[in-house]
C-alpha atoms as a PDB file:
ATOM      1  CA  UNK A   1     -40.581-168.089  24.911  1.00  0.00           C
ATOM      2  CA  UNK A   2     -43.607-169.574  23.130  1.00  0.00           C
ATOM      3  CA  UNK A   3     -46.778-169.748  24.649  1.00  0.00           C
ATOM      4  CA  UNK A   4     -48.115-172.860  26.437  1.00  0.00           C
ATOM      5  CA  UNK A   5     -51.013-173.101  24.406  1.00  0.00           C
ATOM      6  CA  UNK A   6     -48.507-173.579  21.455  1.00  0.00           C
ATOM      7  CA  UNK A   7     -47.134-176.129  22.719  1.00  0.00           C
ATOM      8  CA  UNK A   8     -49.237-178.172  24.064  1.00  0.00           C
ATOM      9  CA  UNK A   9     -51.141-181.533  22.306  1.00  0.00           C
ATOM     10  CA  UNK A  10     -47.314-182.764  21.139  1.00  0.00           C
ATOM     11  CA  UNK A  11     -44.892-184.930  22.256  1.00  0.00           C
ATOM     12  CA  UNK A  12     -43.230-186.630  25.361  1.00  0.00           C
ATOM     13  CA  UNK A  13     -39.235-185.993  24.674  1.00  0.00           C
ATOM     14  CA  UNK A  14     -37.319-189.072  25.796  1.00  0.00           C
ATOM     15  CA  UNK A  15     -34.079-187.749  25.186  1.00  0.00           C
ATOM     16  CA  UNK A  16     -30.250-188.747  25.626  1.00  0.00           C
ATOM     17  CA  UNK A  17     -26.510-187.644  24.459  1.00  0.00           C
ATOM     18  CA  UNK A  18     -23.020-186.586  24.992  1.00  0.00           C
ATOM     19  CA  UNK A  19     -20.837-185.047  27.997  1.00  0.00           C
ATOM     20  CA  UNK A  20     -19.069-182.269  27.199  1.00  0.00           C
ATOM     21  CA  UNK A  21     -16.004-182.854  26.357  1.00  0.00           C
ATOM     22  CA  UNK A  22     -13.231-183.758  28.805  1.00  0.00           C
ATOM     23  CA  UNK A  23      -9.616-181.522  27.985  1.00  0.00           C
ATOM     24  CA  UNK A  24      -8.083-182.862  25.325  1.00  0.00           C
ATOM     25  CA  UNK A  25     -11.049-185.064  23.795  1.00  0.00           C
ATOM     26  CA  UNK A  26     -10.340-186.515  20.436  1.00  0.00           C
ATOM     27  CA  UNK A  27     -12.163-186.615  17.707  1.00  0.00           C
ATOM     28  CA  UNK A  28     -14.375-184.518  19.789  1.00  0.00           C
ATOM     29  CA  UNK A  29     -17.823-185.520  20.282  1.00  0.00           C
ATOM     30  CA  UNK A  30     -19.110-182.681  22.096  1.00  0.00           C
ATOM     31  CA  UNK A  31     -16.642-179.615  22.365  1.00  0.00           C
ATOM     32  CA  UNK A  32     -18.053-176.964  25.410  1.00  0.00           C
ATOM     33  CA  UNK A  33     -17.771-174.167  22.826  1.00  0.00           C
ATOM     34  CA  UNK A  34     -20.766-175.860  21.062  1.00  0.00           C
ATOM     35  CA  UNK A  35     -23.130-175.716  24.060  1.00  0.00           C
ATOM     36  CA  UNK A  36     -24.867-172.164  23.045  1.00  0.00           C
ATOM     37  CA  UNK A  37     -25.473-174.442  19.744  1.00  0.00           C
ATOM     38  CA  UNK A  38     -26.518-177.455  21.157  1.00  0.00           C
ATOM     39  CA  UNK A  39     -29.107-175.319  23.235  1.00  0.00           C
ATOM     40  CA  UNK A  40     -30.524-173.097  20.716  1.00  0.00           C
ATOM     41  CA  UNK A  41     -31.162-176.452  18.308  1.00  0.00           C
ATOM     42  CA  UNK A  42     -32.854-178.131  21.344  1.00  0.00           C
ATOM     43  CA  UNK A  43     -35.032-175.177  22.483  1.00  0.00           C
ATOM     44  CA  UNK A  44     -36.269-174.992  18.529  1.00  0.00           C
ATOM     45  CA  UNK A  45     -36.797-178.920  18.491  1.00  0.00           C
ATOM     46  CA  UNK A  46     -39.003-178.451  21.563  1.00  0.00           C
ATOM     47  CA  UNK A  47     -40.897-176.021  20.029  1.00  0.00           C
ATOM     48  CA  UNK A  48     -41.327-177.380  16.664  1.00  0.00           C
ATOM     49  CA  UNK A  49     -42.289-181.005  18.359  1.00  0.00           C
ATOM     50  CA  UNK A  50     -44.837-178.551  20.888  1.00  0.00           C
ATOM     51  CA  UNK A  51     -42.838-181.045  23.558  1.00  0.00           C
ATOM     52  CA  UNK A  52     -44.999-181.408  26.440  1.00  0.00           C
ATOM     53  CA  UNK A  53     -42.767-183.043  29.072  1.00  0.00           C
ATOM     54  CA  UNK A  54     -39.069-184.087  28.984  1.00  0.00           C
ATOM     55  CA  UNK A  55     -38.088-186.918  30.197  1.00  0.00           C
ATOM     56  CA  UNK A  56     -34.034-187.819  30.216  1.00  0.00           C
ATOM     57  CA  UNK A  57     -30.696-187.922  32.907  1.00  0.00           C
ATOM     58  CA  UNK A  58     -29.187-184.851  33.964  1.00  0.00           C
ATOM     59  CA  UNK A  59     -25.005-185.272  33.304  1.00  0.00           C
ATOM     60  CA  UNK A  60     -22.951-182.488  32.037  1.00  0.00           C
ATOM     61  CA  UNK A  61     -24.029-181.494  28.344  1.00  0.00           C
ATOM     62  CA  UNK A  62     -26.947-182.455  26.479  1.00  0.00           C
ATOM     63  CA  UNK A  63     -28.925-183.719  29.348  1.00  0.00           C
ATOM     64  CA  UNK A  64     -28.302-180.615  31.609  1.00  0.00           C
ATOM     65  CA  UNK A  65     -29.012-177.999  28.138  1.00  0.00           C
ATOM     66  CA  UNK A  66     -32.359-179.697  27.472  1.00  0.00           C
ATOM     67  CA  UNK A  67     -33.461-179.835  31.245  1.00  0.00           C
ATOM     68  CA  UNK A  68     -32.726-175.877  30.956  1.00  0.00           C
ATOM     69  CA  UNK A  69     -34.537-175.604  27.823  1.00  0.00           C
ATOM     70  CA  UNK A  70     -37.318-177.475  29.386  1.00  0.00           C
ATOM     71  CA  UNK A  71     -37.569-175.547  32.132  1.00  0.00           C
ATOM     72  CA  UNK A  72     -37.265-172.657  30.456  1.00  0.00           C
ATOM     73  CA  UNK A  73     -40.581-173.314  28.219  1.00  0.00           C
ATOM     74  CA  UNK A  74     -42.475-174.800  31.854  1.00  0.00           C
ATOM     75  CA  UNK A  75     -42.264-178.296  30.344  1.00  0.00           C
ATOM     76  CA  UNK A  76     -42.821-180.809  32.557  1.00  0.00           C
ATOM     77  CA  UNK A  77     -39.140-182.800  33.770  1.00  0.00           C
ATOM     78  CA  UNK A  78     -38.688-185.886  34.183  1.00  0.00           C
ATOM     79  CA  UNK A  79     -34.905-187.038  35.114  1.00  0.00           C
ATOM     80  CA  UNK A  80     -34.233-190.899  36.118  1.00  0.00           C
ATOM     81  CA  UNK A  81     -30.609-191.300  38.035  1.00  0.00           C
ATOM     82  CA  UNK A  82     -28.850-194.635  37.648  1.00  0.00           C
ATOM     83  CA  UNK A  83     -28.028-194.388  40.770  1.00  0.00           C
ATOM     84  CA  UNK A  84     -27.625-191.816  44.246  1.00  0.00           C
ATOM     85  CA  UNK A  85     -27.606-187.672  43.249  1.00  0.00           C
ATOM     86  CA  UNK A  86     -24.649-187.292  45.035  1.00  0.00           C
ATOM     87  CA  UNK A  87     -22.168-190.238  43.094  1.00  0.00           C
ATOM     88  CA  UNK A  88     -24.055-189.468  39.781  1.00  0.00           C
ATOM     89  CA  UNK A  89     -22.961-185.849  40.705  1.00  0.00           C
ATOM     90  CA  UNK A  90     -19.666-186.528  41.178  1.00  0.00           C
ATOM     91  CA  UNK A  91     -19.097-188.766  38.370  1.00  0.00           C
ATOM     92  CA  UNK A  92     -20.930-187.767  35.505  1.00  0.00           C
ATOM     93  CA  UNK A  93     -21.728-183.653  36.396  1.00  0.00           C
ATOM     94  CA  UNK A  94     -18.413-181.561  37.901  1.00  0.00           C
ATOM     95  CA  UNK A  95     -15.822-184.101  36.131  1.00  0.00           C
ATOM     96  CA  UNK A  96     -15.982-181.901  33.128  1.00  0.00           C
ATOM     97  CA  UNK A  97     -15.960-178.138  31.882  1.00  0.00           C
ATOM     98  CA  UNK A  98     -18.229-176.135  32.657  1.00  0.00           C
ATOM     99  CA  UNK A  99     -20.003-174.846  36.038  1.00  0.00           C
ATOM    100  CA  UNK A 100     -22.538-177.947  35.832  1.00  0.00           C
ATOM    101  CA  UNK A 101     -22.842-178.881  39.739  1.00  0.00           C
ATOM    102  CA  UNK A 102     -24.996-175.690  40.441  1.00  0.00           C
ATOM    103  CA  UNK A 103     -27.655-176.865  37.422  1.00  0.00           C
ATOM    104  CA  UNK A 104     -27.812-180.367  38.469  1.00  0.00           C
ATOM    105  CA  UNK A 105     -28.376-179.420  42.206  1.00  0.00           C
ATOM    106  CA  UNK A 106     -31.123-176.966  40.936  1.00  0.00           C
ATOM    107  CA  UNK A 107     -32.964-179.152  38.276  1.00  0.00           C
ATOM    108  CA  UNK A 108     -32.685-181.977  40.471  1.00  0.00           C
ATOM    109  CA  UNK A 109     -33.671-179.940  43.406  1.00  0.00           C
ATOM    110  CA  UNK A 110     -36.799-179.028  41.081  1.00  0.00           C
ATOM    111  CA  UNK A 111     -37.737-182.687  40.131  1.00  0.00           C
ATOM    112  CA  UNK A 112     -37.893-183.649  43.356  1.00  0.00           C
ATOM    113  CA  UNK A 113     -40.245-181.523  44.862  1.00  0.00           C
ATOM    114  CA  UNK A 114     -42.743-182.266  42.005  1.00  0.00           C
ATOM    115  CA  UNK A 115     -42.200-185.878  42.397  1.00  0.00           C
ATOM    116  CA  UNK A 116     -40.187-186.288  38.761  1.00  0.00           C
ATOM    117  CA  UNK A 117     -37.014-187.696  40.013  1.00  0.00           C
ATOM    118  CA  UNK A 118     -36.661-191.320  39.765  1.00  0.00           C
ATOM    119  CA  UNK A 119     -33.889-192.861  41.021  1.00  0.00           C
ATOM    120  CA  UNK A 120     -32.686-196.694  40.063  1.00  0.00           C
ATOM    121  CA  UNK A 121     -30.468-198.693  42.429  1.00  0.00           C
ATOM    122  CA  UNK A 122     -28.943-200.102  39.056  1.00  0.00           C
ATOM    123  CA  UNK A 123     -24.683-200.851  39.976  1.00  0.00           C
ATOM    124  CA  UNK A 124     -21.916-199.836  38.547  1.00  0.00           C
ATOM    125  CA  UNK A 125     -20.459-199.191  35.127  1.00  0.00           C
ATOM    126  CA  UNK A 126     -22.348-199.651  31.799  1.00  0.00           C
ATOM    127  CA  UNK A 127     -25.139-201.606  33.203  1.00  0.00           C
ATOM    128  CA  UNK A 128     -26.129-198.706  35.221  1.00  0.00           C
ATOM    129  CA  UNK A 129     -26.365-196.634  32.283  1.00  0.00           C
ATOM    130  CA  UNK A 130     -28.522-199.367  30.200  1.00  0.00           C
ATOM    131  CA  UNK A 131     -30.787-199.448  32.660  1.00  0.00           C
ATOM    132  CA  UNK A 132     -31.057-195.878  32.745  1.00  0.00           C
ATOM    133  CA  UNK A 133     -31.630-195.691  29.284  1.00  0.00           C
ATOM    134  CA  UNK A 134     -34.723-198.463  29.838  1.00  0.00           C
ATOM    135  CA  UNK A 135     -35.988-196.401  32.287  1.00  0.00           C
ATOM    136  CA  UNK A 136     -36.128-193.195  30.423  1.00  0.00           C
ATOM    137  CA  UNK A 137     -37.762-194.918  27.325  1.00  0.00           C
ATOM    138  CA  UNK A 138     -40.548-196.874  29.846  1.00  0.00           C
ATOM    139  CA  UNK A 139     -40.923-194.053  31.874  1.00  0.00           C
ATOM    140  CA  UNK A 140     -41.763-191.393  28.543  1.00  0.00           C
ATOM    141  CA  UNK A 141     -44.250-194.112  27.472  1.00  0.00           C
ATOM    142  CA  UNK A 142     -45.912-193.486  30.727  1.00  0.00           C
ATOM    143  CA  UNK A 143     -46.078-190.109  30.630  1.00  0.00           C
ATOM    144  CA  UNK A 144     -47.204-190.115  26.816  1.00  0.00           C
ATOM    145  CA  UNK A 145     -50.578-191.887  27.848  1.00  0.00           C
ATOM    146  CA  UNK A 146     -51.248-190.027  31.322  1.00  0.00           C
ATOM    147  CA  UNK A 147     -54.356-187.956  31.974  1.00  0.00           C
ATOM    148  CA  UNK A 148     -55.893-189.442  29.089  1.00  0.00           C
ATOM    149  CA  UNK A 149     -54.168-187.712  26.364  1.00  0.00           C
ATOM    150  CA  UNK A 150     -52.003-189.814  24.160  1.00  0.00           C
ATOM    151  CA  UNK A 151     -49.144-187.724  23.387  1.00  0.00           C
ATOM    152  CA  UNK A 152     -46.515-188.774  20.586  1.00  0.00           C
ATOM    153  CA  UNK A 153     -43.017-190.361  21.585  1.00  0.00           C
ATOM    154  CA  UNK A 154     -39.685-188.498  20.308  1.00  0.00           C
ATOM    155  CA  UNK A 155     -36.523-190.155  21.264  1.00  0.00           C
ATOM    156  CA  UNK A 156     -33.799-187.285  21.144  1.00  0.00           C
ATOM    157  CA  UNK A 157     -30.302-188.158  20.537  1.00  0.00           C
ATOM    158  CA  UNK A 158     -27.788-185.587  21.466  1.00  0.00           C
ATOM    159  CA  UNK A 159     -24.398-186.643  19.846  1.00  0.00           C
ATOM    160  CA  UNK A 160     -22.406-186.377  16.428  1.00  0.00           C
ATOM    161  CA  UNK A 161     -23.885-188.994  14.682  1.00  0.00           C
ATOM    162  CA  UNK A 162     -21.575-191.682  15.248  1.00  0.00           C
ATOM    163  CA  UNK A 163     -21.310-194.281  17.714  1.00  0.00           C
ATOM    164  CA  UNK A 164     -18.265-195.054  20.011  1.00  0.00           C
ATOM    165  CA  UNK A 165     -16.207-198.320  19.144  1.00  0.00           C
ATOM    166  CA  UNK A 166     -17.261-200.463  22.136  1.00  0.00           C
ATOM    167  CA  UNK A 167     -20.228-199.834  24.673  1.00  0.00           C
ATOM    168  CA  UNK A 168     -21.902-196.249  23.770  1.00  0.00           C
ATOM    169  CA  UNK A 169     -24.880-195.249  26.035  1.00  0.00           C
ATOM    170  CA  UNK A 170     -26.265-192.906  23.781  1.00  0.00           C
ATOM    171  CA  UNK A 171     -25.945-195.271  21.101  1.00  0.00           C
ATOM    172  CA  UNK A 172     -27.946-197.875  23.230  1.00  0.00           C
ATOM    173  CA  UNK A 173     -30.541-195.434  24.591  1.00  0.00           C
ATOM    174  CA  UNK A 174     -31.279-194.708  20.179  1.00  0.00           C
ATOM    175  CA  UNK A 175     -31.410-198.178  19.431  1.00  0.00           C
ATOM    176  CA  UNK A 176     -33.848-198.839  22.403  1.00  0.00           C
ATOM    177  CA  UNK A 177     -36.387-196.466  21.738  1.00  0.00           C
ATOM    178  CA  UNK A 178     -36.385-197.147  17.956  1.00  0.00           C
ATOM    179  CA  UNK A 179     -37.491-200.919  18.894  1.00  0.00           C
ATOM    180  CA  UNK A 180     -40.159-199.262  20.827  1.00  0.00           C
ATOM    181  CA  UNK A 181     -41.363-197.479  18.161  1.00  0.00           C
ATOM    182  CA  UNK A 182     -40.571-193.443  19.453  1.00  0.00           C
ATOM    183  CA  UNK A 183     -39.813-191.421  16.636  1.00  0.00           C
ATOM    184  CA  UNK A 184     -36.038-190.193  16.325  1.00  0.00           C
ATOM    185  CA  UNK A 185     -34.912-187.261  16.229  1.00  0.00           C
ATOM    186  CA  UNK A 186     -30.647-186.028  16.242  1.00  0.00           C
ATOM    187  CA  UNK A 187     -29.344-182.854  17.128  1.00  0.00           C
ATOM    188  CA  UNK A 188     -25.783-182.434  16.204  1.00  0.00           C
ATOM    189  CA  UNK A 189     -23.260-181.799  18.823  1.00  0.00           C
ATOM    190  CA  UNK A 190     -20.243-180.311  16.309  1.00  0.00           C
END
């Protein structure tokens, strides 16, 4: 694990991605025998962009793997729910592979007590996830220019490079925090 010192003086990570993948996925976006991938490219992103806080959702796959990662280096974690732990829980967490309900009830568990979990009363459906998305990118630019420091702004995008026909959050959540001017950063999820 590096050293604090090492990291510090970088970047607030506003970061979003792909779910694992449900049974039977396909094309697969982001297959659960990629995760030990997914994470080791994260925790060497971190590193390399001496991250200094996180800031992101926590669903099943690339959320919950760089909330880990995070934690692991003592990053600071920031995690903004569309809506109520429990339904987010239920509907974007345990409805995949994967033992994720114990991770999200522990990182969330985490961000609470140190006063990092935001939670939006933002609906239902894809709205909920736009505004998400807004919320990540407005609350990283907070955090970037707390204290004092100015800190850079890396947008993270967890996925395989290609957006879904249709409505794609992660797609959104890139295209958001380019107009804001974050610099972006992918990490390949096959």
């Amino acid at each position: 694990m590096p050293d604090q010192t090492q990291l510090g003086g970088g970047a607030v990570i506003a970061l979003a991605g792909r779910r694992v993948d449900a049974a039977g996925t396909d094309p697969p976006r982001f297959p659960p025998e990629a995760v030990p991938a997914v994470r080791q490219r994260l925790a060497d992103l971190l590193t390399k962009e001496r991250a200094v806080a996180l800031v992101c959702s926590a669903a099943c796959g690339a959320d919950l793997v760089a909330l880990e990662e995070a934690e692991r280096f003592e990053l600071r974690r920031r995690i903004i729910l569309p809506f109520a732990p429990e339904r987010f829980r239920d509907t974007s967490v345990v409805d995949r592979p994967g033992n994720w309900g114990p991770v999200f009830d522990r990182l969330t568990a985490a961000a609470k007590a140190a006063g990092d979990l935001v939670l939006l009363d933002a609906g239902d459906g894809d709205a909920a996830y736009a505004a998400a998305n807004e919320a990540i990118v407005r609350e990283a630019q907070a955090l970037a220019q707390a204290g004092g420091d100015t800190h850079r702004l890396v947008a993270v995008v967890v996925w395989e490079g290609a957006a879904r026909a249709g409505s794609d959050a992660t797609e959104g959540f890139r295209v958001l925090a380019a107009a804001a001017g974050f610099e972006e950063r992918s990490v390949p999820t096959c």
